[in-house]
C-alpha atoms as a PDB file:
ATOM      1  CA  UNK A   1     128.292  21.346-109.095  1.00  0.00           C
ATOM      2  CA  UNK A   2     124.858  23.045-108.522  1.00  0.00           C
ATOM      3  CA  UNK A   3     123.942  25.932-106.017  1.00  0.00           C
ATOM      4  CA  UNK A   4     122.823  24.897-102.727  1.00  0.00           C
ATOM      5  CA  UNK A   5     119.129  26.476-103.809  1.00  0.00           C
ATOM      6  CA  UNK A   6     119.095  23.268-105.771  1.00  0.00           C
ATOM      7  CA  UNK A   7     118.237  22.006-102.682  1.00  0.00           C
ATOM      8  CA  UNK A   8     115.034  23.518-101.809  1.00  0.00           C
ATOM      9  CA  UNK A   9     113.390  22.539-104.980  1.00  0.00           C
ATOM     10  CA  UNK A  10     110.281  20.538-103.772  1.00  0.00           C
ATOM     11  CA  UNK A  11     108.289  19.669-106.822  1.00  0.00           C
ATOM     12  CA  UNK A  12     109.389  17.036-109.643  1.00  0.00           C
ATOM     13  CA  UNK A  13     108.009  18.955-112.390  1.00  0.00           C
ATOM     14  CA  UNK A  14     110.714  21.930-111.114  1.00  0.00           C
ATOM     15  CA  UNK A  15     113.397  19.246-110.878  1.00  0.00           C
ATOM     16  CA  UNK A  16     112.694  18.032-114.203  1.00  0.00           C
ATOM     17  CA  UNK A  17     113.038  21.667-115.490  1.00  0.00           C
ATOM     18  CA  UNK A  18     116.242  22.035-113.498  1.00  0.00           C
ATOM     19  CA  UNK A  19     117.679  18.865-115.306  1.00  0.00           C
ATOM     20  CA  UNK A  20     116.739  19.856-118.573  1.00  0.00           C
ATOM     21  CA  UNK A  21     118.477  23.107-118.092  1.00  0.00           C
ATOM     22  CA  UNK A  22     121.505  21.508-117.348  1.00  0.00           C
ATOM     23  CA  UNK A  23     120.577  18.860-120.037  1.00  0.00           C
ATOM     24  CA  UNK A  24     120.386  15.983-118.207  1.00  0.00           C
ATOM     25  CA  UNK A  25     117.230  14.939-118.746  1.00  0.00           C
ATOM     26  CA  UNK A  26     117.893  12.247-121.120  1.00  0.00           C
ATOM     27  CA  UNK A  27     119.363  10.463-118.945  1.00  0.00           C
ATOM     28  CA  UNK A  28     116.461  10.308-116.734  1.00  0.00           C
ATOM     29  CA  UNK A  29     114.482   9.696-119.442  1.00  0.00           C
ATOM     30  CA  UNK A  30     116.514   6.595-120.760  1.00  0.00           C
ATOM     31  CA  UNK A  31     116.478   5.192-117.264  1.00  0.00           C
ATOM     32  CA  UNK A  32     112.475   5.550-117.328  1.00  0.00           C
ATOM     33  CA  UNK A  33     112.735   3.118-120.212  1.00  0.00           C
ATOM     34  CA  UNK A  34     114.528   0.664-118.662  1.00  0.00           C
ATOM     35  CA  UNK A  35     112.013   0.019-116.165  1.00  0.00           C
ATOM     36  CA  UNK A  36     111.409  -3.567-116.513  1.00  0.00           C
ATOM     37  CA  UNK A  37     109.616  -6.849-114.777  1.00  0.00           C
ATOM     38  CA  UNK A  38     112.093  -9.091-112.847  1.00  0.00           C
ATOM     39  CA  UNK A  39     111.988 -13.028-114.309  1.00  0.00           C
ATOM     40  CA  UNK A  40     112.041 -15.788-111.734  1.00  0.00           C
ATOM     41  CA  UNK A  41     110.932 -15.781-107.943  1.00  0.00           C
ATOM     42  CA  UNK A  42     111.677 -12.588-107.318  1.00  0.00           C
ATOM     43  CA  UNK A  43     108.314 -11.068-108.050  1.00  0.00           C
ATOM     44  CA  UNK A  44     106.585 -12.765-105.504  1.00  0.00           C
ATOM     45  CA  UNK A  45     108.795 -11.638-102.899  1.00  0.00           C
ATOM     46  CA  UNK A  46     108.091  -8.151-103.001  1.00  0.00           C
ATOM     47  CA  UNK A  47     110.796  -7.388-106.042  1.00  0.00           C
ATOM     48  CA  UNK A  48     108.657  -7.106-108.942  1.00  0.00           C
ATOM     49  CA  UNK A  49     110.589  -4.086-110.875  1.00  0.00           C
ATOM     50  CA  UNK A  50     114.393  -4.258-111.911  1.00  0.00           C
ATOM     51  CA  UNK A  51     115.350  -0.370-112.836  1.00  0.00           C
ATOM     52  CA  UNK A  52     118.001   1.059-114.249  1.00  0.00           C
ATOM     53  CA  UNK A  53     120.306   3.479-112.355  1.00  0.00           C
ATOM     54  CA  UNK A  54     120.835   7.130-113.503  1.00  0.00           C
ATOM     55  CA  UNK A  55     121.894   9.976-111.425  1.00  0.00           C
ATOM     56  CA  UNK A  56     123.314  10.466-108.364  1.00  0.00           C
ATOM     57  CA  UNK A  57     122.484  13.648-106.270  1.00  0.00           C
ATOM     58  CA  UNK A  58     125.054  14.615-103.451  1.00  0.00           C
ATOM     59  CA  UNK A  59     123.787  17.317-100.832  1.00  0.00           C
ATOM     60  CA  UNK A  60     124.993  18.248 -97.742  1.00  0.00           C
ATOM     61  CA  UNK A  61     121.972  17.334 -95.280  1.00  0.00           C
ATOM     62  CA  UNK A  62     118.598  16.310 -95.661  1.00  0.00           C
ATOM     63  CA  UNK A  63     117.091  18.613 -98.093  1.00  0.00           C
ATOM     64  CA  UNK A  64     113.664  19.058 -99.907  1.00  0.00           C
ATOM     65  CA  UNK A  65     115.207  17.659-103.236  1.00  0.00           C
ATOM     66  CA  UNK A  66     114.450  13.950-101.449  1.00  0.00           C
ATOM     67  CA  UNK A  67     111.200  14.337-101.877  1.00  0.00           C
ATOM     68  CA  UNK A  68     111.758  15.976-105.432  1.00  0.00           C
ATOM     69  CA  UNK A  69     113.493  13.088-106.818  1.00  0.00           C
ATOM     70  CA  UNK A  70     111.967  10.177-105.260  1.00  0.00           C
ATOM     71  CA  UNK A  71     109.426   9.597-108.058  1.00  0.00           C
ATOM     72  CA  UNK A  72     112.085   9.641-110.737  1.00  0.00           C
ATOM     73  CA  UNK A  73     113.306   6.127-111.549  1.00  0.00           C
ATOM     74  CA  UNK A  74     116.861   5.333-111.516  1.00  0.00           C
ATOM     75  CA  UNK A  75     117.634   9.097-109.989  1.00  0.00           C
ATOM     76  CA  UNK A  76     118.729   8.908-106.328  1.00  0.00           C
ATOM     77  CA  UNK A  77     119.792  11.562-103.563  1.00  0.00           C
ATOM     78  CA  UNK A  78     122.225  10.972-100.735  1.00  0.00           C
ATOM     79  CA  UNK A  79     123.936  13.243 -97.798  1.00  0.00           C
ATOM     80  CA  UNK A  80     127.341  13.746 -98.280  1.00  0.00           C
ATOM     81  CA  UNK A  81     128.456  11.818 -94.577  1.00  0.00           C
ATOM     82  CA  UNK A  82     126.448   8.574 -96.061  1.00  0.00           C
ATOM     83  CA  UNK A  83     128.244   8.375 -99.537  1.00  0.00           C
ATOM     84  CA  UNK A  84     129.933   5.200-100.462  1.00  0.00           C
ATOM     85  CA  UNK A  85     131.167   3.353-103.333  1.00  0.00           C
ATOM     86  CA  UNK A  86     128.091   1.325-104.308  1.00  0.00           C
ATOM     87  CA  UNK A  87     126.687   4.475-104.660  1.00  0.00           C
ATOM     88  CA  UNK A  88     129.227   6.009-107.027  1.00  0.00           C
ATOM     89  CA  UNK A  89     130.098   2.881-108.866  1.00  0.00           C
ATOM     90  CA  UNK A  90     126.810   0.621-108.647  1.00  0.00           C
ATOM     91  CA  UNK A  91     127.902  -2.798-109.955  1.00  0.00           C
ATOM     92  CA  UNK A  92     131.479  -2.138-109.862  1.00  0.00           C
ATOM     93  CA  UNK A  93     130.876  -0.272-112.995  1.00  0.00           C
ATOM     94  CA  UNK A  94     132.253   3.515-112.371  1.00  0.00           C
ATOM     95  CA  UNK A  95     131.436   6.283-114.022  1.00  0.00           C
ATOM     96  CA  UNK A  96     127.883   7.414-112.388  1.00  0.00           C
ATOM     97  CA  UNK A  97     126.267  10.871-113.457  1.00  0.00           C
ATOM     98  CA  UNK A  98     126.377  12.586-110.457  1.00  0.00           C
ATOM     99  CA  UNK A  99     125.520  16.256-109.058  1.00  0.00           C
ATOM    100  CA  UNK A 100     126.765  17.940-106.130  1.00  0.00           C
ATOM    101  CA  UNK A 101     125.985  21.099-104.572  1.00  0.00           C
ATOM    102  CA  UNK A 102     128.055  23.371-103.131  1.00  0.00           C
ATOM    103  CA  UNK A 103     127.283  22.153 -99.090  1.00  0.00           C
ATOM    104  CA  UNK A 104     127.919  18.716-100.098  1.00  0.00           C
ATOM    105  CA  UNK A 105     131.606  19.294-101.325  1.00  0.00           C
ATOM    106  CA  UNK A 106     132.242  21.195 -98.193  1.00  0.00           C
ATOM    107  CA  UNK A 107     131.286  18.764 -96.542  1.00  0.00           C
ATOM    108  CA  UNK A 108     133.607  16.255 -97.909  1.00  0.00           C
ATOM    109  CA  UNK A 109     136.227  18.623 -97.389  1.00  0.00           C
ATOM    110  CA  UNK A 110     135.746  19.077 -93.598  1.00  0.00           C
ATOM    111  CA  UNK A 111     135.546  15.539 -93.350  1.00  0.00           C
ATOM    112  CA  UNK A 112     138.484  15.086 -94.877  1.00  0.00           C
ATOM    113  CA  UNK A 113     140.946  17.794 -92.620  1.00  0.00           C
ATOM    114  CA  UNK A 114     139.628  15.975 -89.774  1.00  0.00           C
ATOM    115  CA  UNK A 115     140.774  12.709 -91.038  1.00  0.00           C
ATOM    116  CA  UNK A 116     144.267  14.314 -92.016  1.00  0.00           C
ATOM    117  CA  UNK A 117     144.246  15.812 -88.033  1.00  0.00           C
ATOM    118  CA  UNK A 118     143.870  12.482 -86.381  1.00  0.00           C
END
């Protein structure tokens, strides 16, 4: 769980230092690797890359980390409201790095005392 000033960040290069400081940058890094051309038909149908997934951000609404973290490979950011599995567990396979801040877990939270109320 990060601070909800993780949020704000709006440049990759401070994202990047954030991730090393919390020393996940190799994971980042090992997804970059991965990056690799797709074999068959595919390509010519607008799906020429096949990338590895790495970590999952969770925030509570839109935030200036999208923008942050859309040029990493493998590293995507979702609001708390649109989480789902394939998300969480893409390929069936669970176990997916994930941070959340602090706006995205209340989030979850809310959402979840008005399930238990209806």
């Amino acid at each position: 769980m990060v601070e909800d000033k993780f949020e704000a960040i709006e440049k990759t290069k401070d994202l990047n230092k954030v991730f090393e400081a919390l020393k996940v940058l190799d994971d980042t890094k090992n997804a970059k690797s991965k990056v690799r051309r797709r074999a068959g038909k595919g390509k010519m149908r607008g799906r020429k890359k096949k990338e590895k997934k790495s970590l999952l951000i969770v925030t509570g609404n839109n935030a200036a980390v999208f923008k942050a973290a859309r040029n990493l490979p493998g590293v995507e950011v979702c609001v708390a409201r649109n989480l789902n599995t394939e998300l969480l567990a893409p390929g069936a396979v669970p176990g997916r790095l994930t941070l959340w801040s602090e706006s995205a877990i209340k989030a979850l939270e809310e959402k979840q005392v008005v399930k238990e109320d209806e």
